[in-house]
N, C-alpha and C. Protein backbone atom coordinates (compact mmCIF):
# COMPACT_ATOMS: atom_id res chain seq x y z
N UNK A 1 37.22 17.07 24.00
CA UNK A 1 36.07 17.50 24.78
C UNK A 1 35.03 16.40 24.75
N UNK A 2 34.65 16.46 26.08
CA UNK A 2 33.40 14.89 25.76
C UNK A 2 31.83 15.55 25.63
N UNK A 3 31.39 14.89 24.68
CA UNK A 3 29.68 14.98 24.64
C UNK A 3 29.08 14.56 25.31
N UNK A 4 27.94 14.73 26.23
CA UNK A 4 27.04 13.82 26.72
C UNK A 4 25.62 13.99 26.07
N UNK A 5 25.14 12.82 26.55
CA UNK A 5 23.54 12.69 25.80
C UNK A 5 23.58 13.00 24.77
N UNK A 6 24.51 12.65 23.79
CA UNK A 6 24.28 12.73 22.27
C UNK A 6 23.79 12.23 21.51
N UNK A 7 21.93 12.81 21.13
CA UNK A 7 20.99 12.21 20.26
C UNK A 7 21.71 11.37 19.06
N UNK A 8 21.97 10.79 18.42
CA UNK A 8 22.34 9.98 16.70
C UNK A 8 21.19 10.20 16.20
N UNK A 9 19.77 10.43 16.95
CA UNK A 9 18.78 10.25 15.38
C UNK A 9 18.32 11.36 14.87
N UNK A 10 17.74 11.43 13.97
CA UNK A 10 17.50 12.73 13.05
C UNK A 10 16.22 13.37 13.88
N UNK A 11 16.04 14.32 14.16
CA UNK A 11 15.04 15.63 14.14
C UNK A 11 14.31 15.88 13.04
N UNK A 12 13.10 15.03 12.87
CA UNK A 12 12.03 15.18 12.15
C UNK A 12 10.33 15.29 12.44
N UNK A 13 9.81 16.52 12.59
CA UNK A 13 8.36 16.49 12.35
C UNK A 13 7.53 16.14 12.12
N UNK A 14 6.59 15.15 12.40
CA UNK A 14 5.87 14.83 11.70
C UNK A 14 4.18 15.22 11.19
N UNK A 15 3.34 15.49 10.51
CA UNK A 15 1.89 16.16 10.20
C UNK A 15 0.99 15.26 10.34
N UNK A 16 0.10 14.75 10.73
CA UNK A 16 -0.56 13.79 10.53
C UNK A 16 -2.35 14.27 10.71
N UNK A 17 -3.18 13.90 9.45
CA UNK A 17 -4.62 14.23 9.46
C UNK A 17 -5.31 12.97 10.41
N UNK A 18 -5.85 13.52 11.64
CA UNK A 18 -6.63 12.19 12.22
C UNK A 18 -7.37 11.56 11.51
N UNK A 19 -7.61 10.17 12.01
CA UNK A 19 -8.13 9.29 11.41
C UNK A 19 -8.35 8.52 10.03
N UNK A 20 -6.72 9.47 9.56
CA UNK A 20 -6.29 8.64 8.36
C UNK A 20 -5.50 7.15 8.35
N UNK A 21 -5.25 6.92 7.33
CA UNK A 21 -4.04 5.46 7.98
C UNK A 21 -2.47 6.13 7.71
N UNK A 22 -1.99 5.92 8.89
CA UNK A 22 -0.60 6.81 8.90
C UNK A 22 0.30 5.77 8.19
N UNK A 23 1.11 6.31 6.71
CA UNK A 23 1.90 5.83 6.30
C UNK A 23 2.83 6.17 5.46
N UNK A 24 3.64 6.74 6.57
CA UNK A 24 4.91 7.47 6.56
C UNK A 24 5.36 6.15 5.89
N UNK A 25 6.58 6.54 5.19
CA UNK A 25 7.84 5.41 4.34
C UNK A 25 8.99 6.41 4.88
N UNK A 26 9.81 5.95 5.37
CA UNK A 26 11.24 6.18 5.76
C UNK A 26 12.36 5.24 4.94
N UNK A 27 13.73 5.93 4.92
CA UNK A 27 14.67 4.85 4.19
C UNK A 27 15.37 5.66 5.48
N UNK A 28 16.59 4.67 5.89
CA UNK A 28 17.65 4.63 6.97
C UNK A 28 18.90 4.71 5.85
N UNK A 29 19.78 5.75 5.95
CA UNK A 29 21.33 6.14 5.35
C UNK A 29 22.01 6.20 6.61
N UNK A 30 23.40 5.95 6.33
CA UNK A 30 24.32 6.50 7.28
C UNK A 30 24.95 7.78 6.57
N UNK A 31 26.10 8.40 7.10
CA UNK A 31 26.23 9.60 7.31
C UNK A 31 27.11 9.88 5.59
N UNK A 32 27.46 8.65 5.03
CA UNK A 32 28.15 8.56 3.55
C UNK A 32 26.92 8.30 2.68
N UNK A 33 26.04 7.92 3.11
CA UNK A 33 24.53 8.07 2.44
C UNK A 33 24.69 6.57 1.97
N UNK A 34 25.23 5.42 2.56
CA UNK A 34 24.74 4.21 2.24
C UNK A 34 23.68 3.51 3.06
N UNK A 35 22.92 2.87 2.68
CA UNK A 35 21.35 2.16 2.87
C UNK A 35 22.20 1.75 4.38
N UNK A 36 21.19 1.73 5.36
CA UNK A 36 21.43 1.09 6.84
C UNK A 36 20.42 -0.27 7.27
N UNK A 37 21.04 -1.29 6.76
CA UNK A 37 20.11 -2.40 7.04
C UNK A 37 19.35 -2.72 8.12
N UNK A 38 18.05 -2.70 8.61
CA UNK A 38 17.39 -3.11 9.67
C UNK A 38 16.88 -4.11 9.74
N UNK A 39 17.20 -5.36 8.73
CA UNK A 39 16.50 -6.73 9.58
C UNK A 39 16.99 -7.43 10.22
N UNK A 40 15.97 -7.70 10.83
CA UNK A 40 16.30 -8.82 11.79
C UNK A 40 16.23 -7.40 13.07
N UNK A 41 16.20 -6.41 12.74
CA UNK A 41 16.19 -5.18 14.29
C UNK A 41 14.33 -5.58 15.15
N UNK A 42 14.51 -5.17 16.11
CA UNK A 42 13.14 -5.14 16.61
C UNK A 42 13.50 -2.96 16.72
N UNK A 43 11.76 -2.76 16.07
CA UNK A 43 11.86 -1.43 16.25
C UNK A 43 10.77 -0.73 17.12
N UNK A 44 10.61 0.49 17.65
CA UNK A 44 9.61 0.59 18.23
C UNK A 44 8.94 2.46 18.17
N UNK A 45 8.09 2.50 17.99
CA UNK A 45 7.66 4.22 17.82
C UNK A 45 6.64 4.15 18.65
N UNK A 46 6.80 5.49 19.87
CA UNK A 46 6.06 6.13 20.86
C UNK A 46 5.77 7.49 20.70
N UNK A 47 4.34 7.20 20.67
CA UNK A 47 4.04 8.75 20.48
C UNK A 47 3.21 9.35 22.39
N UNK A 48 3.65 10.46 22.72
CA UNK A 48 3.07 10.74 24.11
C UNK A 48 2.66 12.21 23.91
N UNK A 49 1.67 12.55 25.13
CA UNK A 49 1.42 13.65 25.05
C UNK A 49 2.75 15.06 25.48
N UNK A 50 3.61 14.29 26.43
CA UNK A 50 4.31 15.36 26.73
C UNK A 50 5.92 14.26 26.90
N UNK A 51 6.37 14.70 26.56
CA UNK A 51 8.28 13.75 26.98
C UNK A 51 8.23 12.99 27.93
N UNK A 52 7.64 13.64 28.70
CA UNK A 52 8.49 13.02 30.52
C UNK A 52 6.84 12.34 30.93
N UNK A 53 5.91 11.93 30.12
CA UNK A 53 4.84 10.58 30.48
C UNK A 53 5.48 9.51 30.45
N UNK A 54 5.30 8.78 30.99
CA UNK A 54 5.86 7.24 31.16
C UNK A 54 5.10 6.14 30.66
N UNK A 55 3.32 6.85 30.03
CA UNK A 55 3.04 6.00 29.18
C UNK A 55 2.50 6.39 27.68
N UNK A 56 2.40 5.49 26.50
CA UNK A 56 2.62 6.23 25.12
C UNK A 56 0.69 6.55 25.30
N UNK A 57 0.36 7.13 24.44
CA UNK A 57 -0.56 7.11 23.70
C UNK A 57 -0.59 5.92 22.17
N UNK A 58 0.03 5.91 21.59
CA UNK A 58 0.35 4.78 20.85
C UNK A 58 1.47 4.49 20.96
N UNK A 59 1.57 3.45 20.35
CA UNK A 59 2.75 2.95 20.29
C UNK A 59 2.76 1.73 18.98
N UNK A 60 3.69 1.58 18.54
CA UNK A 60 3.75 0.91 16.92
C UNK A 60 5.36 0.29 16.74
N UNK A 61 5.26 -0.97 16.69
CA UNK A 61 6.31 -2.04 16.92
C UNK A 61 7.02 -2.71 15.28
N UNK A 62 7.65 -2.88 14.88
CA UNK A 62 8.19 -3.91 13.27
C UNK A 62 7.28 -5.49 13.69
N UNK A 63 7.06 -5.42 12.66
CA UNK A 63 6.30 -6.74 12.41
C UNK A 63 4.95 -6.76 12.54
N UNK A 64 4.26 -5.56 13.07
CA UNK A 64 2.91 -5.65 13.48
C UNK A 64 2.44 -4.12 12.61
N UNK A 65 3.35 -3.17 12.69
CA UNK A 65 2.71 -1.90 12.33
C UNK A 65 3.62 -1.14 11.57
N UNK A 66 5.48 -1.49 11.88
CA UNK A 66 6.13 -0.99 10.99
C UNK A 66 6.78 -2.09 10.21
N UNK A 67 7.15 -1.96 8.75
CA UNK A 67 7.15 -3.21 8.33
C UNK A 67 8.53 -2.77 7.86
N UNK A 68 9.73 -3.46 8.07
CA UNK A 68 10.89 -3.60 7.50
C UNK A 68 11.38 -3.72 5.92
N UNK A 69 11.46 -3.47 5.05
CA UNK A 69 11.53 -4.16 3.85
C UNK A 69 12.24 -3.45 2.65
N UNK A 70 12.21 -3.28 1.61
CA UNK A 70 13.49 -2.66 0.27
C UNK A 70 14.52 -3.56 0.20
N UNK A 71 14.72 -2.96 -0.60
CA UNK A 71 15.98 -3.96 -1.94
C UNK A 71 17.46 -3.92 -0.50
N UNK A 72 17.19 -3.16 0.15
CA UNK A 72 18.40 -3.28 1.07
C UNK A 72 18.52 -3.24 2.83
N UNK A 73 17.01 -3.63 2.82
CA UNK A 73 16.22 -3.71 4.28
C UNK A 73 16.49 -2.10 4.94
N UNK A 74 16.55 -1.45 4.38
CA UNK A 74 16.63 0.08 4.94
C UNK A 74 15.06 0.98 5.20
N UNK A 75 14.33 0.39 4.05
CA UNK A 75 12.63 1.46 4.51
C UNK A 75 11.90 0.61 5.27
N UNK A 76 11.32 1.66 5.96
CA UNK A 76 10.47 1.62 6.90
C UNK A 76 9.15 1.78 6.56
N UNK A 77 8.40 0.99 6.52
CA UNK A 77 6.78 1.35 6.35
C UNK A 77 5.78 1.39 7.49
N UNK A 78 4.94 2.36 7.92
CA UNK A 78 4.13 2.75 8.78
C UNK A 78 2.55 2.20 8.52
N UNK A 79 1.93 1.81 8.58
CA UNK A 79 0.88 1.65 8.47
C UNK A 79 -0.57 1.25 9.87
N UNK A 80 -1.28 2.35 10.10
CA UNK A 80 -1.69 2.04 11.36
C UNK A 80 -3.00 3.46 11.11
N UNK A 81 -4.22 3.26 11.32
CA UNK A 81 -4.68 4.40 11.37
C UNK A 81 -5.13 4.84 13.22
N UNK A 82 -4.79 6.05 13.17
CA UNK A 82 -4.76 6.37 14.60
C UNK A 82 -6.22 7.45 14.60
N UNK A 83 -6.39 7.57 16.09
CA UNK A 83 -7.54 8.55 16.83
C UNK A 83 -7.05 9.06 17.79
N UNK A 84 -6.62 10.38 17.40
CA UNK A 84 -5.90 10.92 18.60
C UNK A 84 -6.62 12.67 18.41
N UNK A 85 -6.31 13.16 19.66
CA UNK A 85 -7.25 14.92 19.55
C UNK A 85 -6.02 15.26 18.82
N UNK A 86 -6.67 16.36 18.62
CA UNK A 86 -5.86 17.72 17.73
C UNK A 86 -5.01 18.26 19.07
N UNK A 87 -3.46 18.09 18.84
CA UNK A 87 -2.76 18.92 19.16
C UNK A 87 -1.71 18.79 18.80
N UNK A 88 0.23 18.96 19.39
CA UNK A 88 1.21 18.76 19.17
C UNK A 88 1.72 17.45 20.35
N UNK A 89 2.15 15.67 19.58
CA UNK A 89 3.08 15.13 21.07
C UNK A 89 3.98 15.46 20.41
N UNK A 90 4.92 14.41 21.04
CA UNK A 90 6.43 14.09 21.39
C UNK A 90 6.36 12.50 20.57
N UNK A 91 6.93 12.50 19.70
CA UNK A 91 7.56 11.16 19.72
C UNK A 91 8.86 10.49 19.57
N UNK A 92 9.57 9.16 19.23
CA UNK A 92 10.53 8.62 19.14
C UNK A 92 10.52 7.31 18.50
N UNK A 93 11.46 7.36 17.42
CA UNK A 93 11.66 5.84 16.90
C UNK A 93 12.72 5.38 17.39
N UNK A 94 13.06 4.17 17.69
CA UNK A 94 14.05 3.41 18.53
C UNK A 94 14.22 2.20 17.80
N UNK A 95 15.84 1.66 17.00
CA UNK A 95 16.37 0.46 17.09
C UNK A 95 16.36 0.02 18.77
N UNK A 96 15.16 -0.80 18.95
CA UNK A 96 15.30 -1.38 20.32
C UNK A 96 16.45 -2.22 20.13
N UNK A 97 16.85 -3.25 19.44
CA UNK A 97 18.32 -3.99 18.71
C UNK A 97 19.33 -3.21 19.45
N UNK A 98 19.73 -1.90 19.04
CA UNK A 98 21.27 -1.59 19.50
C UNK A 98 20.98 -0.26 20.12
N UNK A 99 20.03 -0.27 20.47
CA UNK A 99 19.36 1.04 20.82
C UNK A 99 19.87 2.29 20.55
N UNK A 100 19.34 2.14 19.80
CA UNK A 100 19.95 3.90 19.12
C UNK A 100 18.72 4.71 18.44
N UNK A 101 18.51 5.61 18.40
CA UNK A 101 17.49 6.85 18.50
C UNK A 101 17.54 6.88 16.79
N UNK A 102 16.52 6.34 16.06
CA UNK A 102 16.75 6.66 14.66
C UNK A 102 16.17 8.12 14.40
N UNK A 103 14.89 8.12 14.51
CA UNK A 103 14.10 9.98 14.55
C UNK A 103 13.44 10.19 15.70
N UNK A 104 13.40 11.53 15.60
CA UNK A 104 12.08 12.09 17.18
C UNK A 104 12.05 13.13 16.28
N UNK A 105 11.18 13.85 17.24
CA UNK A 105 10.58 15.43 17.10
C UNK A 105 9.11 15.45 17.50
N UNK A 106 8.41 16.26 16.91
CA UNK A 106 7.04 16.47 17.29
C UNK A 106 6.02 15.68 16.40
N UNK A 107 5.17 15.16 16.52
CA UNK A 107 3.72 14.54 16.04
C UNK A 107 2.59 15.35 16.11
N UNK A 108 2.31 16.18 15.34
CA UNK A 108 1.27 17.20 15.31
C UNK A 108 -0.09 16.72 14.48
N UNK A 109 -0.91 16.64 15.06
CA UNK A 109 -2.62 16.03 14.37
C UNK A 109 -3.21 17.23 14.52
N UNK A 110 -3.84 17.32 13.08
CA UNK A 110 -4.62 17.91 12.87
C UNK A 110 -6.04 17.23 12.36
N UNK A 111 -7.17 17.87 12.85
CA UNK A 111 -8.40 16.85 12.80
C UNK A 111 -8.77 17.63 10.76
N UNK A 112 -9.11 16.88 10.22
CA UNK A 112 -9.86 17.12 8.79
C UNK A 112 -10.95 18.39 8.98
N UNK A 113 -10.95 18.79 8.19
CA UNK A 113 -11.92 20.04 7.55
C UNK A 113 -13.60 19.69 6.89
N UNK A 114 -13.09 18.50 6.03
CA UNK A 114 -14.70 18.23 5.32
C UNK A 114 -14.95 16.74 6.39
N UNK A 115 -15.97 16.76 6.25
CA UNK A 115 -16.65 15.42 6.62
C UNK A 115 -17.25 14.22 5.97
């Protein structure tokens, strides 16, 4: 039987308090749970208000905002503080390299409580 449009990347959520510095750490496994090397990948994360916009609200690239690095080039470091309203997007991380869908799901901001 054939699949079509079959996502590979993981379905993950993400929470994020505005106007913090977002820094998610990810590690990349394959499906035997060995480390998945990404250097030398160009990577790219889009966050939008709804799927089907054609342009991001942010957007965050390797080398500038996600930083490649570990004992086996597998984690991912995020670092970027964002200003975005309180609600739920859409986003996607992408090996632009071999293009393959590492995570998506939702990006939900919530604005802080104290001031």
């Amino acid at each position: 039987m054939a699949e079509l449009n079959n996502i590979n990347g993981q379905n993950y959520d993400i929470k994020y308090y505005n106007k913090n510095t977002f820094d998610l750490i990810i590690e990349a496994y394959d499906d035997d749970d060995e480390p998945i090397s990404l250097s030398g990948k160009s990577l790219k994360m889009q966050i939008k208000k709804n799927k089907s916009d054609s342009a991001a609200v942010v957007e965050m690239v390797s080398g500038t905002d996600i930083t490649i690095g570990g004992d086996d080039n597998n984690r991912l470091t995020f670092d970027k503080e964002l200003d975005l309203e309180e609600r739920s997007y859409y986003y996607d991380l992408l090996n632009v390299t071999d293009k393959d869908t590492i995570l998506f799901g939702k990006f939900i901001v919530t604005e802080e409580v104290t001031t």
